[in-house]
N, C-alpha and C. Protein backbone atom coordinates (compact mmCIF):
# COMPACT_ATOMS: atom_id res chain seq x y z
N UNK A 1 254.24 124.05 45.18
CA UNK A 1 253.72 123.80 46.51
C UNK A 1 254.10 122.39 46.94
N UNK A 2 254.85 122.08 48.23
CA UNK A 2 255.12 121.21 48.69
C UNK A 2 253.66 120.52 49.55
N UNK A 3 253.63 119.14 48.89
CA UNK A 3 252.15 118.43 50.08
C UNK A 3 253.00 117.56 50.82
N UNK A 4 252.93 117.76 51.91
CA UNK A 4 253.60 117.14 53.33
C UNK A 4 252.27 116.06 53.96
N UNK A 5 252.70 114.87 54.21
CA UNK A 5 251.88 114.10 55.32
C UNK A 5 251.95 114.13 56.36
N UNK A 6 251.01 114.95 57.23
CA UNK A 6 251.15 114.82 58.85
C UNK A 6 250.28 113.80 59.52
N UNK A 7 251.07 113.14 60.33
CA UNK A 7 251.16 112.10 61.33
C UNK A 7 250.40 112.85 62.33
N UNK A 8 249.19 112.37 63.07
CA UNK A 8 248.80 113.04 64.55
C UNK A 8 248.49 111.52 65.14
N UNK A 9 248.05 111.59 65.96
CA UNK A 9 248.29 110.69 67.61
C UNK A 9 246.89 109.70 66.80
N UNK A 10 245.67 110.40 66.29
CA UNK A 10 244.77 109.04 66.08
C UNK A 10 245.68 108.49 64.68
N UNK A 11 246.39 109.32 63.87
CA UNK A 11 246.67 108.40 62.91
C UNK A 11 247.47 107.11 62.75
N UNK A 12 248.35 107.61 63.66
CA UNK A 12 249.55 106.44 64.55
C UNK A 12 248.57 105.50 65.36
N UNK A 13 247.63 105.73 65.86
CA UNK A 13 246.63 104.79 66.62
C UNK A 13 245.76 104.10 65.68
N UNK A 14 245.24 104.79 64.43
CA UNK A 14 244.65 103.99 63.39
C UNK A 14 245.58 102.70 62.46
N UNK A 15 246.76 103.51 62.38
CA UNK A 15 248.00 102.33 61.81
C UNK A 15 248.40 100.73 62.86
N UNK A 16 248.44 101.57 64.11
CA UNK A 16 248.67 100.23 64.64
C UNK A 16 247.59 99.63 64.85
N UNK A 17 246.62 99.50 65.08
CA UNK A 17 245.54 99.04 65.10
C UNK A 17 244.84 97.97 63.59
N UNK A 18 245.65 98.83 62.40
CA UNK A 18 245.62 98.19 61.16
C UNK A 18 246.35 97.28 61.05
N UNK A 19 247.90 97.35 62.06
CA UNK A 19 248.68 95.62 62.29
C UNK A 19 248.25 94.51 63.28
N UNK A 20 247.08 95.42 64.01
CA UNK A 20 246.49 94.51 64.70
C UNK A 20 246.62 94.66 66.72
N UNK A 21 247.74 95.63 66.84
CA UNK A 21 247.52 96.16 68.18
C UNK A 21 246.72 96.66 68.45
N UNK A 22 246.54 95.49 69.76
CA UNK A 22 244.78 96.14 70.58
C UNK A 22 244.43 97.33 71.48
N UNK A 23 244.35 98.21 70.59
CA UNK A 23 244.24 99.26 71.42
C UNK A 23 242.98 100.09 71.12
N UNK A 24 242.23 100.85 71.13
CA UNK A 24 241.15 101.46 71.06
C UNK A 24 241.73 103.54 70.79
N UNK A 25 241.03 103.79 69.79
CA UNK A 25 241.18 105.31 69.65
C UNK A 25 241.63 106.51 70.98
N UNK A 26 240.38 105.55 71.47
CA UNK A 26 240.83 106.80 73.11
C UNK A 26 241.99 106.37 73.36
N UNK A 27 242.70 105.44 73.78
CA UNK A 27 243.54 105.27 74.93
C UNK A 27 244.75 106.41 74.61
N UNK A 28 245.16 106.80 75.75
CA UNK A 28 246.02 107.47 75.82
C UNK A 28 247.63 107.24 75.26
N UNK A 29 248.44 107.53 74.94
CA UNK A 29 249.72 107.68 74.71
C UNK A 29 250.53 106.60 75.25
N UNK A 30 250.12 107.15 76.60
CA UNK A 30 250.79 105.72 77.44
C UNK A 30 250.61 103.92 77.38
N UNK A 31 248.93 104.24 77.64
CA UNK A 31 248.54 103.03 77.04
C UNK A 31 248.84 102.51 76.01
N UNK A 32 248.91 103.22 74.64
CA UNK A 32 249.32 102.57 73.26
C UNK A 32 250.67 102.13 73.53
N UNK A 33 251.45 103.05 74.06
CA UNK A 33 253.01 102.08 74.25
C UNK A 33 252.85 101.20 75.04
N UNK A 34 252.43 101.03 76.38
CA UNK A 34 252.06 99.87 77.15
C UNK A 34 251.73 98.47 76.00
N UNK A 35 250.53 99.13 75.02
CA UNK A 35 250.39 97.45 74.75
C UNK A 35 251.01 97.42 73.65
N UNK A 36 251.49 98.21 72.70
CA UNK A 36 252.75 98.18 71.91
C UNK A 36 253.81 97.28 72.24
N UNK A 37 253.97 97.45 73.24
CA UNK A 37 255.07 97.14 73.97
C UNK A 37 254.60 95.29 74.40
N UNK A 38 253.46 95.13 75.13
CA UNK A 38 253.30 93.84 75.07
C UNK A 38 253.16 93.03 73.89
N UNK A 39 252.45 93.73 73.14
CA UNK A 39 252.40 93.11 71.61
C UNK A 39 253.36 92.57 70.81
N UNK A 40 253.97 93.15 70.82
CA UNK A 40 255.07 93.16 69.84
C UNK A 40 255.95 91.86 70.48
N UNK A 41 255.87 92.05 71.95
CA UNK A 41 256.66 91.18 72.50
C UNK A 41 256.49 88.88 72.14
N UNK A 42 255.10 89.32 72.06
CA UNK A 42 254.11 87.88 71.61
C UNK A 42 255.00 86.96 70.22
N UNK A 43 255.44 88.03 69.81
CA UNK A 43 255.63 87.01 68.08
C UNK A 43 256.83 88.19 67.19
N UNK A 44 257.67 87.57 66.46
CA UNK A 44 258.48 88.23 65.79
C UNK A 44 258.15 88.32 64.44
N UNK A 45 256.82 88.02 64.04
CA UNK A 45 256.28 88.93 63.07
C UNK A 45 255.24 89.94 63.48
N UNK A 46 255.17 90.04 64.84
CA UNK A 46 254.44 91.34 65.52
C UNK A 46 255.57 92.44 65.11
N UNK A 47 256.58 91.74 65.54
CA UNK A 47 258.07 92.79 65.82
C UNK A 47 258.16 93.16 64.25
N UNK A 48 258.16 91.98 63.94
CA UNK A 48 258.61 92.60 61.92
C UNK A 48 257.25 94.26 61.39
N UNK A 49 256.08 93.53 62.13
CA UNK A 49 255.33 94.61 61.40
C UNK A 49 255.21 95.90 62.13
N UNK A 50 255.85 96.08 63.57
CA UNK A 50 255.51 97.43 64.17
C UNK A 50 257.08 97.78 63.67
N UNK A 51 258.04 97.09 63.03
CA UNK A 51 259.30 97.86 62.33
C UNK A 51 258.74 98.80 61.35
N UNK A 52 258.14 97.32 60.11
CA UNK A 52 257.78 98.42 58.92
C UNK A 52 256.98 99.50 59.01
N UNK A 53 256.16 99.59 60.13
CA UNK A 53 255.24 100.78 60.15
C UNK A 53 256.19 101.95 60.67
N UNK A 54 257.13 101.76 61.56
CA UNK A 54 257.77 102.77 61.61
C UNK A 54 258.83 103.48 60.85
N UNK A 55 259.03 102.39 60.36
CA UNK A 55 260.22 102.86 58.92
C UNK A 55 259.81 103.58 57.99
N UNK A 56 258.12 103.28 57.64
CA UNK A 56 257.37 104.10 56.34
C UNK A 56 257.04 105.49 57.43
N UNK A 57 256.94 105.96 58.83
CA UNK A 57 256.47 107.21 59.32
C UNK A 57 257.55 107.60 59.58
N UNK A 58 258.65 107.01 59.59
CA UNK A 58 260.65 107.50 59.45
C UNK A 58 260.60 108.48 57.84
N UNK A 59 259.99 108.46 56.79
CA UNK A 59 259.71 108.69 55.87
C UNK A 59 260.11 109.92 56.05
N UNK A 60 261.00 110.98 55.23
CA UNK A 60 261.19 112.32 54.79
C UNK A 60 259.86 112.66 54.02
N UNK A 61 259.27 112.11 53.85
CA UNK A 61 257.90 112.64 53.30
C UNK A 61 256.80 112.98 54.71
N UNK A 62 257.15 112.37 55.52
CA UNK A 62 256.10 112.19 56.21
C UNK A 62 256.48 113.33 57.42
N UNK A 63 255.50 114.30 58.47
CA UNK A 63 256.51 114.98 59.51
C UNK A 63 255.24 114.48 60.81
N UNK A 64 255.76 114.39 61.67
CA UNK A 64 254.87 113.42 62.46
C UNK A 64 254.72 114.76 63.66
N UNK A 65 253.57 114.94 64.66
CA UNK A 65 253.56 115.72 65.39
C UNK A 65 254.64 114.93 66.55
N UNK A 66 255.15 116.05 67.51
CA UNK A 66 255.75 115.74 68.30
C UNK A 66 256.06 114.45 69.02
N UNK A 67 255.02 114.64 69.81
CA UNK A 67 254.11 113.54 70.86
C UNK A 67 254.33 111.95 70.24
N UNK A 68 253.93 112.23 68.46
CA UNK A 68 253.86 110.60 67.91
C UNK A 68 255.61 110.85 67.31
N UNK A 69 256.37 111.57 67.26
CA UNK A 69 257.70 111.37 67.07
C UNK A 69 258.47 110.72 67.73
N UNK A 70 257.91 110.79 69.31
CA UNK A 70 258.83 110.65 70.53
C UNK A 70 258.44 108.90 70.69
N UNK A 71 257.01 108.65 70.37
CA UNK A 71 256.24 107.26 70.06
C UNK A 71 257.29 106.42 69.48
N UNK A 72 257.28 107.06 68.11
CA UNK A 72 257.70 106.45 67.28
C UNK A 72 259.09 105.45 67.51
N UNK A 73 259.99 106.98 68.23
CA UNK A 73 261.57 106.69 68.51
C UNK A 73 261.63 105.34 69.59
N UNK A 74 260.23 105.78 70.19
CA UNK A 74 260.53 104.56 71.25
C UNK A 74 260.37 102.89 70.85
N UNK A 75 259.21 102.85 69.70
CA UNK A 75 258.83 101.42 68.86
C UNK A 75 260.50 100.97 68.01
N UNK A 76 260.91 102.07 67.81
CA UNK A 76 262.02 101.76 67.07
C UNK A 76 262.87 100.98 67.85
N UNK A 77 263.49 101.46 68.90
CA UNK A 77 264.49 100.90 69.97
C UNK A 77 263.68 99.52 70.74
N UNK A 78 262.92 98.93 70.70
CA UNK A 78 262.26 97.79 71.01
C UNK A 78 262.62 96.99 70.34
């Protein structure tokens, strides 16, 4: 039996939130990239740590729902 880690939208919201982006559980999709997006912009060890988080949910171990795939692709290209 294969055990797979799935990625859903609060877990990607619990991770960044663990590097320290201010964002709150509810906010929507949009919002998290909104301040993703400002965040990261502040300091280039913001930038260093929303890399590594996406590199470990880049993971062949890991299969991320849609929605936080499309997230993801976008933190990457920033």
């Amino acid at each position: 039996m294969m055990i797979v880690d799935l990625v859903d939208e609060t877990d990607l919201k619990e991770g960044l939130i663990g590097i320290g982006v201010p964002i709150q559980l509810d906010d929507s999709l949009e919002q998290v990239k909104e301040a993703v997006v400002a965040w990261q912009a502040h300091s280039q060890a913001h930038a260093i740590e929303l890399k590594k988080i996406c590199t470990e949910l880049n993971s062949p171990t890991v299969t991320l729902l849609p929605e936080v795939t499309e997230l993801v692709m976008a933190f990457m290209s920033l």
